[in-house]
PDB file of N, CA and C in Angstrom:
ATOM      1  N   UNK A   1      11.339  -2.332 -14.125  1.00  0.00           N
ATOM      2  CA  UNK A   1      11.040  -1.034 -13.569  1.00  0.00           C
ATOM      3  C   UNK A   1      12.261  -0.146 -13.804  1.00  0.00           C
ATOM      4  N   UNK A   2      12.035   1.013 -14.276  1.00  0.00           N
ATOM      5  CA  UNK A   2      13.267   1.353 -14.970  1.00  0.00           C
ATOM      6  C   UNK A   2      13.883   2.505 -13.770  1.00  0.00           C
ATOM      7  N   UNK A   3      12.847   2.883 -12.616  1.00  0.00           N
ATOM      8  CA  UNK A   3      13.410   3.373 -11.701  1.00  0.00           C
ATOM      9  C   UNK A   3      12.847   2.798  -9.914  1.00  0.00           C
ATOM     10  N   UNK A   4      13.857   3.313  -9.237  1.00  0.00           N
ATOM     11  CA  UNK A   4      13.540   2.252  -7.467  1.00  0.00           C
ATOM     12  C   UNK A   4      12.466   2.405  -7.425  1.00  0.00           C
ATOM     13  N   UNK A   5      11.783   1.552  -6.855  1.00  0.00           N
ATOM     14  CA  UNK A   5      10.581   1.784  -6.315  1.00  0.00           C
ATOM     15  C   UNK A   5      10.076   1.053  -4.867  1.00  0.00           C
ATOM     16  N   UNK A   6       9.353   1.130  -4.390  1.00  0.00           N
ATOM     17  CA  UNK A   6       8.586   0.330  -3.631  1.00  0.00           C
ATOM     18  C   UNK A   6       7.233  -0.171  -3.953  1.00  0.00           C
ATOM     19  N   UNK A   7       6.813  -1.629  -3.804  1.00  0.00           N
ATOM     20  CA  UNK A   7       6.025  -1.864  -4.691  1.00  0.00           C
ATOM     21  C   UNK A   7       4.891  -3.071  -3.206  1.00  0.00           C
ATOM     22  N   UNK A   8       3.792  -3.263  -3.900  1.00  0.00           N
ATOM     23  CA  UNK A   8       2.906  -4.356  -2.919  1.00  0.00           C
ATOM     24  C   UNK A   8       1.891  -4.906  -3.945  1.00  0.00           C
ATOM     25  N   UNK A   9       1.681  -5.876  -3.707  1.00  0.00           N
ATOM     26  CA  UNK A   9       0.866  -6.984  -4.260  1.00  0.00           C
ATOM     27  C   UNK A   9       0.021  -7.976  -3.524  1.00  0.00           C
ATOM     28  N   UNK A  10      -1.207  -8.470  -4.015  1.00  0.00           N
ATOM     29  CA  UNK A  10      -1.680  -9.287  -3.063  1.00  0.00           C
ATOM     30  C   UNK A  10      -2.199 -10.704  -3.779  1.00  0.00           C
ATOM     31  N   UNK A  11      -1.831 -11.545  -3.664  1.00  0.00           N
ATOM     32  CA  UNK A  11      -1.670 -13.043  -4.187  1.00  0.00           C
ATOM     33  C   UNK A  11      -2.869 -14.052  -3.282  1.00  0.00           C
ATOM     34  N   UNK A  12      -4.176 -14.790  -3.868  1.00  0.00           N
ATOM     35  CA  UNK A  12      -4.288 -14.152  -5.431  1.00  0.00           C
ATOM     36  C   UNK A  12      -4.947 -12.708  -5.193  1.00  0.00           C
ATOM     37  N   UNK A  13      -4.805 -12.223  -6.214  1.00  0.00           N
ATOM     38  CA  UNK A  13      -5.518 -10.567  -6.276  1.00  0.00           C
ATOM     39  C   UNK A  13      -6.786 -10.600  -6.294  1.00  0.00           C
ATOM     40  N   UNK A  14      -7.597 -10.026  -5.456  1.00  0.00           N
ATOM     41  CA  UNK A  14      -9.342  -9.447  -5.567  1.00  0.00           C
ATOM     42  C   UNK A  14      -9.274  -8.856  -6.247  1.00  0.00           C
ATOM     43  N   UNK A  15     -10.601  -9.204  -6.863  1.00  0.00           N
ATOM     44  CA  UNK A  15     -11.378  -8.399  -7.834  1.00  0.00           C
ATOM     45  C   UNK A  15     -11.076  -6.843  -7.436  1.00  0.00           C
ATOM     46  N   UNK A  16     -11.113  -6.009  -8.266  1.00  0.00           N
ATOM     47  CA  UNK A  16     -11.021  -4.508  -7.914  1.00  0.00           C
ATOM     48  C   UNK A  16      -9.320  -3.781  -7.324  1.00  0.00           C
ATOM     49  N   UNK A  17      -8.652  -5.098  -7.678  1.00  0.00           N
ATOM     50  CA  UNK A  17      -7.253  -4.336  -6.487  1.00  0.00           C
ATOM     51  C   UNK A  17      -6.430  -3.689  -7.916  1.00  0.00           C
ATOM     52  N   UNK A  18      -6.325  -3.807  -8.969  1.00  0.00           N
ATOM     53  CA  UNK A  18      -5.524  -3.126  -9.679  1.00  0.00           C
ATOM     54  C   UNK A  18      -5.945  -1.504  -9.820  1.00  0.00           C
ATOM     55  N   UNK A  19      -7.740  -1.597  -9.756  1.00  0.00           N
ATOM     56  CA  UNK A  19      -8.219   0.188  -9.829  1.00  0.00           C
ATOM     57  C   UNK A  19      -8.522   0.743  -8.636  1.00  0.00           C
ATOM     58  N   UNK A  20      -7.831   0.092  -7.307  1.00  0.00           N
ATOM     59  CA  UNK A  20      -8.608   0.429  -6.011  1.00  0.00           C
ATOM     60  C   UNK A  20      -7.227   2.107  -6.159  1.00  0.00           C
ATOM     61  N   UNK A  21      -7.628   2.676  -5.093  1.00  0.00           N
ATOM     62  CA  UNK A  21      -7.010   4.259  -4.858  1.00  0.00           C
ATOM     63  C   UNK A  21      -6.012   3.668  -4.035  1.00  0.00           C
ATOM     64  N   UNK A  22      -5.129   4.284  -4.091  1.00  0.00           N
ATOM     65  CA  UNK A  22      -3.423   4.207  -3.267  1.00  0.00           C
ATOM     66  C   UNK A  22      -3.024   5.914  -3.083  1.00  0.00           C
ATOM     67  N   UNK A  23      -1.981   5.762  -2.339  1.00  0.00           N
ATOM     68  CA  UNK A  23      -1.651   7.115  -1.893  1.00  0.00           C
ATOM     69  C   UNK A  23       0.005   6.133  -2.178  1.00  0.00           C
ATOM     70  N   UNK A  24       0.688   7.338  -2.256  1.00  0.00           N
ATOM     71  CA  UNK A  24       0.529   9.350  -3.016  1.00  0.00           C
ATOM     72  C   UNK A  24      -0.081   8.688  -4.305  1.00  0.00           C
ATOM     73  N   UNK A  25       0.201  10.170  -5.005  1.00  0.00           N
ATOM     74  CA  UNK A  25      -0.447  10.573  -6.101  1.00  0.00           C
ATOM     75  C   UNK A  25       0.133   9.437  -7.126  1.00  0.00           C
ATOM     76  N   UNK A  26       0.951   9.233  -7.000  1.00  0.00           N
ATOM     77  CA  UNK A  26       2.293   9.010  -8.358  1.00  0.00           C
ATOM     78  C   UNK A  26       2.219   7.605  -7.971  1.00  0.00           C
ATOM     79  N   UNK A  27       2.006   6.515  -7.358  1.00  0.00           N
ATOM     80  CA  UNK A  27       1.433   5.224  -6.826  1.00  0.00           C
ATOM     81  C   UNK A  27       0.691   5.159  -8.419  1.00  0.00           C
ATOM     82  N   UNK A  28       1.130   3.571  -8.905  1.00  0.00           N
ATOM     83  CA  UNK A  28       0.555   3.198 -10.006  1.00  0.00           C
ATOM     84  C   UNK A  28       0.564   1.705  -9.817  1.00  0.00           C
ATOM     85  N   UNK A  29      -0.681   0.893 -10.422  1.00  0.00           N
ATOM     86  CA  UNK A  29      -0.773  -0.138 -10.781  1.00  0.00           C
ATOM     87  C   UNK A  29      -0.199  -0.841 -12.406  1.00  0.00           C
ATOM     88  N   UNK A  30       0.641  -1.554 -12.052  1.00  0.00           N
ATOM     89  CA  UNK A  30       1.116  -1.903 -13.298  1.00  0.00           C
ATOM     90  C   UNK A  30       0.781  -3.776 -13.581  1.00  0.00           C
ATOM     91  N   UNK A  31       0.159  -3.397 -14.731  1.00  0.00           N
ATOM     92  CA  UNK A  31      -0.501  -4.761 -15.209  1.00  0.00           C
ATOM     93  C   UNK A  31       0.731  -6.015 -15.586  1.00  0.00           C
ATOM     94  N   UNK A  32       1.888  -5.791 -16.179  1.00  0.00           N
ATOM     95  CA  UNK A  32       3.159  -6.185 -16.433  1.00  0.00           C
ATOM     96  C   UNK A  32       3.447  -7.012 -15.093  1.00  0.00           C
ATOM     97  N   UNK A  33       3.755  -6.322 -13.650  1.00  0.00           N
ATOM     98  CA  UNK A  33       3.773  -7.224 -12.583  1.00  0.00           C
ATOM     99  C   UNK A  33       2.771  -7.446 -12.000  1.00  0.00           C
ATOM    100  N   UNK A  34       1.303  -7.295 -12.218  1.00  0.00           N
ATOM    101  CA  UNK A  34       0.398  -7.153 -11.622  1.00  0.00           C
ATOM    102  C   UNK A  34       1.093  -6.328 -10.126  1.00  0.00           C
ATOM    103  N   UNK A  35       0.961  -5.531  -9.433  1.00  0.00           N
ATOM    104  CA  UNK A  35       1.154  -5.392  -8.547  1.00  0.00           C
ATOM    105  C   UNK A  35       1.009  -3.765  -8.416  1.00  0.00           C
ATOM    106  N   UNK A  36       1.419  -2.622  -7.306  1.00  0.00           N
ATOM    107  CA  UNK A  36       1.141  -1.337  -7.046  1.00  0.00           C
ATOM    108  C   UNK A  36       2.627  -0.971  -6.896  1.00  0.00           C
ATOM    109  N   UNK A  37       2.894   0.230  -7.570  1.00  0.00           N
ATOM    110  CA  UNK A  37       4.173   0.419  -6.941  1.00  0.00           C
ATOM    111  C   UNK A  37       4.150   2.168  -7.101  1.00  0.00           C
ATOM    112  N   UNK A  38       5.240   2.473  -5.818  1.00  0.00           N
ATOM    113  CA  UNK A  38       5.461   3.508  -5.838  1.00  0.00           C
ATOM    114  C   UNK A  38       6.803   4.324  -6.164  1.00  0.00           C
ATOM    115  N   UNK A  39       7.250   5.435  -6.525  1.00  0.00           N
ATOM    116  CA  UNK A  39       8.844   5.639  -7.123  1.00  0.00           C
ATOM    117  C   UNK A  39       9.665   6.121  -5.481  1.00  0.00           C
ATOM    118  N   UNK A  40      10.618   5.363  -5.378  1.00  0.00           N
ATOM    119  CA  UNK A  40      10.943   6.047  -3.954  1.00  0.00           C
ATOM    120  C   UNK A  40      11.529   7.255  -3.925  1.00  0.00           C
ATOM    121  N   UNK A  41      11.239   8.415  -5.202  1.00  0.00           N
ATOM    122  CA  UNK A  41      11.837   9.983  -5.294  1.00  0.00           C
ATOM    123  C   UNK A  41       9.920  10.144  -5.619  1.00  0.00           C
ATOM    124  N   UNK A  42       8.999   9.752  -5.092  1.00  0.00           N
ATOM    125  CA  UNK A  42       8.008  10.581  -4.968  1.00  0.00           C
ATOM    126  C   UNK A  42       7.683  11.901  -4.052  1.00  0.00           C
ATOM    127  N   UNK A  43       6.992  12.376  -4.678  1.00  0.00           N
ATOM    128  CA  UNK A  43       7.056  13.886  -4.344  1.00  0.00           C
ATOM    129  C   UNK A  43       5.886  13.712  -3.293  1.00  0.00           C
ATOM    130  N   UNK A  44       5.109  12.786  -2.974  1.00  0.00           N
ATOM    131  CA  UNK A  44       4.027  12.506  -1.971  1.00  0.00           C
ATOM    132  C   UNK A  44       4.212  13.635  -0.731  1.00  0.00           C
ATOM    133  N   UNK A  45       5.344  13.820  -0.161  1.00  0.00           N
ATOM    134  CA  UNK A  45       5.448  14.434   0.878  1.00  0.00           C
ATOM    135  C   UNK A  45       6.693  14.724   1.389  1.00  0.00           C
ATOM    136  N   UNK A  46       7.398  15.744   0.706  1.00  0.00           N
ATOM    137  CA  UNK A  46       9.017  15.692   0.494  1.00  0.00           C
ATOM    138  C   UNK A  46       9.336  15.665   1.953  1.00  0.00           C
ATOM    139  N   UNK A  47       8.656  16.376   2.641  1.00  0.00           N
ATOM    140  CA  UNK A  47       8.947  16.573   3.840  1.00  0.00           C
ATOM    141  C   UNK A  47       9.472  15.654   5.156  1.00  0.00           C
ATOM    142  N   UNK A  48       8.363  14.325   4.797  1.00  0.00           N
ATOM    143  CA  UNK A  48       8.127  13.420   5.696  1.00  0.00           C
ATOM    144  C   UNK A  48       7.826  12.257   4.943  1.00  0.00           C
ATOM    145  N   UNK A  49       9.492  11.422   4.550  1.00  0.00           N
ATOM    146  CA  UNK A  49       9.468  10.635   3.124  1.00  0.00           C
ATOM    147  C   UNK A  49       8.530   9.325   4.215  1.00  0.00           C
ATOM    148  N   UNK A  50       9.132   9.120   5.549  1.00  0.00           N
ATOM    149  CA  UNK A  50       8.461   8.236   5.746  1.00  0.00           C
ATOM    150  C   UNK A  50       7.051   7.894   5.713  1.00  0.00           C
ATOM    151  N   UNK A  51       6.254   9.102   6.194  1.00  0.00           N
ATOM    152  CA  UNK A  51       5.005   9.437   6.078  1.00  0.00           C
ATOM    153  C   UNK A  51       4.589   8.792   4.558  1.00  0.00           C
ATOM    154  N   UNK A  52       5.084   9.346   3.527  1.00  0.00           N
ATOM    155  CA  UNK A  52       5.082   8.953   2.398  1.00  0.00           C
ATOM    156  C   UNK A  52       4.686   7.653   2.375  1.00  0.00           C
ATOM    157  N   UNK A  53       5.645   7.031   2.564  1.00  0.00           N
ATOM    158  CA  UNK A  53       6.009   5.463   2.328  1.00  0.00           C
ATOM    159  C   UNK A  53       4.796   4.670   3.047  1.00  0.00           C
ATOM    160  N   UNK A  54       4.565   5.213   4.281  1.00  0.00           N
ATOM    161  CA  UNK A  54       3.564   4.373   5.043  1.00  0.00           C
ATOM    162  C   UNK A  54       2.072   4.408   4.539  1.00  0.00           C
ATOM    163  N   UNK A  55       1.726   5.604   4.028  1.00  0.00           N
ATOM    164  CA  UNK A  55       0.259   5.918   3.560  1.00  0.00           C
ATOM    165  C   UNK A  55       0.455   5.006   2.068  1.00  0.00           C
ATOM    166  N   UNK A  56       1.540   4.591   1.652  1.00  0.00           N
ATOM    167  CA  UNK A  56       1.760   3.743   0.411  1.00  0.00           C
ATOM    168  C   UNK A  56       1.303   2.010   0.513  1.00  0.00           C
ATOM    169  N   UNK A  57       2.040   1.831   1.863  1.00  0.00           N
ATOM    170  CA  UNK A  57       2.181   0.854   2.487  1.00  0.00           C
ATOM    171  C   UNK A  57       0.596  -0.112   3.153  1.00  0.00           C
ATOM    172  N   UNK A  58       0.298   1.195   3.916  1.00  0.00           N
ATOM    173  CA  UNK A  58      -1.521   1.401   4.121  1.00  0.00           C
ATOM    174  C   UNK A  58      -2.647   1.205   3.326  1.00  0.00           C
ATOM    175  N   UNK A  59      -2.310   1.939   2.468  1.00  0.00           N
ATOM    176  CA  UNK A  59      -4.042   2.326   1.456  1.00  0.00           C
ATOM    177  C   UNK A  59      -3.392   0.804   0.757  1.00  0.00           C
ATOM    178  N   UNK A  60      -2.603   0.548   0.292  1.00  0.00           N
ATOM    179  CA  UNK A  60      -1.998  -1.280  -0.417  1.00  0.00           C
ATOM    180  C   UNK A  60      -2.719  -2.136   0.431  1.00  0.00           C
ATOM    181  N   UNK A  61      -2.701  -2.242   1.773  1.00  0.00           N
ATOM    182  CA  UNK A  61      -2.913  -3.209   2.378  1.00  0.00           C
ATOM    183  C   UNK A  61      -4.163  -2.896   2.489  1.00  0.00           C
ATOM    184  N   UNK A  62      -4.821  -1.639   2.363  1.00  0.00           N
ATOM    185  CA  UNK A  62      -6.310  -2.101   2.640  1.00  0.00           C
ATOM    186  C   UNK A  62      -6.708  -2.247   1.577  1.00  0.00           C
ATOM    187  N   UNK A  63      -6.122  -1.586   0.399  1.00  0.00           N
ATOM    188  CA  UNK A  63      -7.161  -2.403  -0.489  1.00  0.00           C
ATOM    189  C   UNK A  63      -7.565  -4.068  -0.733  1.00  0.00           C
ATOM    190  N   UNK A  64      -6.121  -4.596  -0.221  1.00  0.00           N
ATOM    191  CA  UNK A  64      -5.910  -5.983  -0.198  1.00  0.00           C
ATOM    192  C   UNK A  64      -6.547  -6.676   0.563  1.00  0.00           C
ATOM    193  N   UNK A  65      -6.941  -6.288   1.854  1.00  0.00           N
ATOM    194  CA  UNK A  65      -7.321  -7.136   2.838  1.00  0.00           C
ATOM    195  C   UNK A  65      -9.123  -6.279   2.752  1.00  0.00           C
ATOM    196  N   UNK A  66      -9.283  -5.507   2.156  1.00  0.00           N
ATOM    197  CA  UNK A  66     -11.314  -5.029   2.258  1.00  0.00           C
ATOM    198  C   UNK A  66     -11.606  -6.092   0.619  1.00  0.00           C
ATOM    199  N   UNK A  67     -10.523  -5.474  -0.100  1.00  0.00           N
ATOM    200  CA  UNK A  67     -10.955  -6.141  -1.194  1.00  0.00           C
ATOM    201  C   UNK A  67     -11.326  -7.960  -1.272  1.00  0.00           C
ATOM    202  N   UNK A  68     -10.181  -8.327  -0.690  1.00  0.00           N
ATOM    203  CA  UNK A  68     -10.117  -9.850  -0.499  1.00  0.00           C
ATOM    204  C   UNK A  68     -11.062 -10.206   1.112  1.00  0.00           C
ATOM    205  N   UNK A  69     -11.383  -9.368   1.455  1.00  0.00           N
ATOM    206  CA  UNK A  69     -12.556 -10.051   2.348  1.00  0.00           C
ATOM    207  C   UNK A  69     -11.579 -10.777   3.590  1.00  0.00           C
ATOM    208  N   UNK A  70     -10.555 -10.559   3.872  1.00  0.00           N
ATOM    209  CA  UNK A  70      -9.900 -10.348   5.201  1.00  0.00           C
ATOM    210  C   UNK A  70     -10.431 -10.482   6.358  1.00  0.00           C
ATOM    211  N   UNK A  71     -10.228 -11.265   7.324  1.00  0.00           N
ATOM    212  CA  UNK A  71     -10.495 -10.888   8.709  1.00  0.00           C
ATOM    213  C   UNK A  71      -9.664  -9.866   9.519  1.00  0.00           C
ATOM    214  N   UNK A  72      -9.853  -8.876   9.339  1.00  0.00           N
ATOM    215  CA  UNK A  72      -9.281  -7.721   9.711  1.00  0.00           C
ATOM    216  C   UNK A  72      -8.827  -7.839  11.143  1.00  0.00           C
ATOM    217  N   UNK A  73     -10.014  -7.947  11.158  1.00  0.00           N
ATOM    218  CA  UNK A  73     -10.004  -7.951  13.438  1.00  0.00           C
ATOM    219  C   UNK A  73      -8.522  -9.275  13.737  1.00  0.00           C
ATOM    220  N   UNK A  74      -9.003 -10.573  13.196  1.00  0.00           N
ATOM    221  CA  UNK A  74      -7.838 -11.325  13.508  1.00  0.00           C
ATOM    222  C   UNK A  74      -6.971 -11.004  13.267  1.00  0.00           C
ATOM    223  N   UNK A  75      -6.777 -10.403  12.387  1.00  0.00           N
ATOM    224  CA  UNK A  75      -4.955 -10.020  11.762  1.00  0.00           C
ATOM    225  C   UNK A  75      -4.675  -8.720  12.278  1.00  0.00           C
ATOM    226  N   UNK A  76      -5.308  -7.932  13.034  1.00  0.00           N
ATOM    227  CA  UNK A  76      -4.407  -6.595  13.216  1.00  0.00           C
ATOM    228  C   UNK A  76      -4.376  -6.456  14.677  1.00  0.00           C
ATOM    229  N   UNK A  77      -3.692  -5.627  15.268  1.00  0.00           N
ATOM    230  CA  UNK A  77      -3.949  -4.923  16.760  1.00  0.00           C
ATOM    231  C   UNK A  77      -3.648  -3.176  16.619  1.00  0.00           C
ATOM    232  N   UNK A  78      -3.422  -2.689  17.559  1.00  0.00           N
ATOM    233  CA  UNK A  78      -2.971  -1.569  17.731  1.00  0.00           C
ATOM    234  C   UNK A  78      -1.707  -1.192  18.227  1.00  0.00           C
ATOM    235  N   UNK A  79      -0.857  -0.898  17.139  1.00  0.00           N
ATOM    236  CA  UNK A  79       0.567  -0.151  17.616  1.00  0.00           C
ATOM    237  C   UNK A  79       1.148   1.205  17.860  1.00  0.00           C
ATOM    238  N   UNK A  80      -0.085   1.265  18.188  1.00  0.00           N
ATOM    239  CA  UNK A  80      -0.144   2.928  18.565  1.00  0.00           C
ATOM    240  C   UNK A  80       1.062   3.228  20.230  1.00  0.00           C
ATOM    241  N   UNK A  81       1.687   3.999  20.415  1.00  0.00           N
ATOM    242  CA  UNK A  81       2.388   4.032  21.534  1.00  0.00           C
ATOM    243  C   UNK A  81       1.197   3.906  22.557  1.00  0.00           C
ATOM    244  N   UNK A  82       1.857   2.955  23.405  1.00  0.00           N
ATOM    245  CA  UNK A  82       0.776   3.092  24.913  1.00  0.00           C
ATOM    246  C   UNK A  82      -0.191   2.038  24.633  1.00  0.00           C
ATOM    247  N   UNK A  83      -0.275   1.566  23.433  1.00  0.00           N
ATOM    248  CA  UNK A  83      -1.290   0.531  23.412  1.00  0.00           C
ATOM    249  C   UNK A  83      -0.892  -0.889  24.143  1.00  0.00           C
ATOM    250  N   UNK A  84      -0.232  -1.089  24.732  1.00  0.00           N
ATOM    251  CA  UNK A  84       0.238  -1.975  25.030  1.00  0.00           C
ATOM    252  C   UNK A  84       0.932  -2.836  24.040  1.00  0.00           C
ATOM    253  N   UNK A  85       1.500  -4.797  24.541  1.00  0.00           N
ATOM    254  CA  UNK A  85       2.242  -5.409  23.647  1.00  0.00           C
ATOM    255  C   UNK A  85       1.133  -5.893  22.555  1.00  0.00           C
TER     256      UNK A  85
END
């Protein structure tokens, strides 16, 4: 990778995860590592790099876990403030 990035992968890969949609824009699948990666000077949202990073982080994991047929419900909760532990 010839510049930083942040990148996610899902082992083994479902069907459909290299053409599934990712956020930001500039988020690419690269066949070389199999995997999604994003440039960490993306322009996604200059404003709110973290924002950035997380909707990167997000749309990755769902494609991973809808694509691969996941038990969603078991594996997640809510970390929303106030949601409790």
């Amino acid at each position: 990778m010839p510049i930083p990035a942040f990148y996610a992968y899902a082992y083994p890969e479902p069907a459909g995860f290299a053409t599934a949609p990712v956020k930001p824009a500039e988020a690419f699948y690269s066949p070389t590592f199999t995997d999604s990666s994003s440039p960490t000077t993306s322009s996604g949202n200059p404003q709110s790099p973290d924002a950035t990073l997380l909707d990167f982080l997000q749309t990755t994991y769902e494609a991973a876990a809808n694509l691969g047929k996941w038990d969603r419900a078991a594996l997640e909760r809510d970390h929303a403030p106030g949601a409790g532990a």
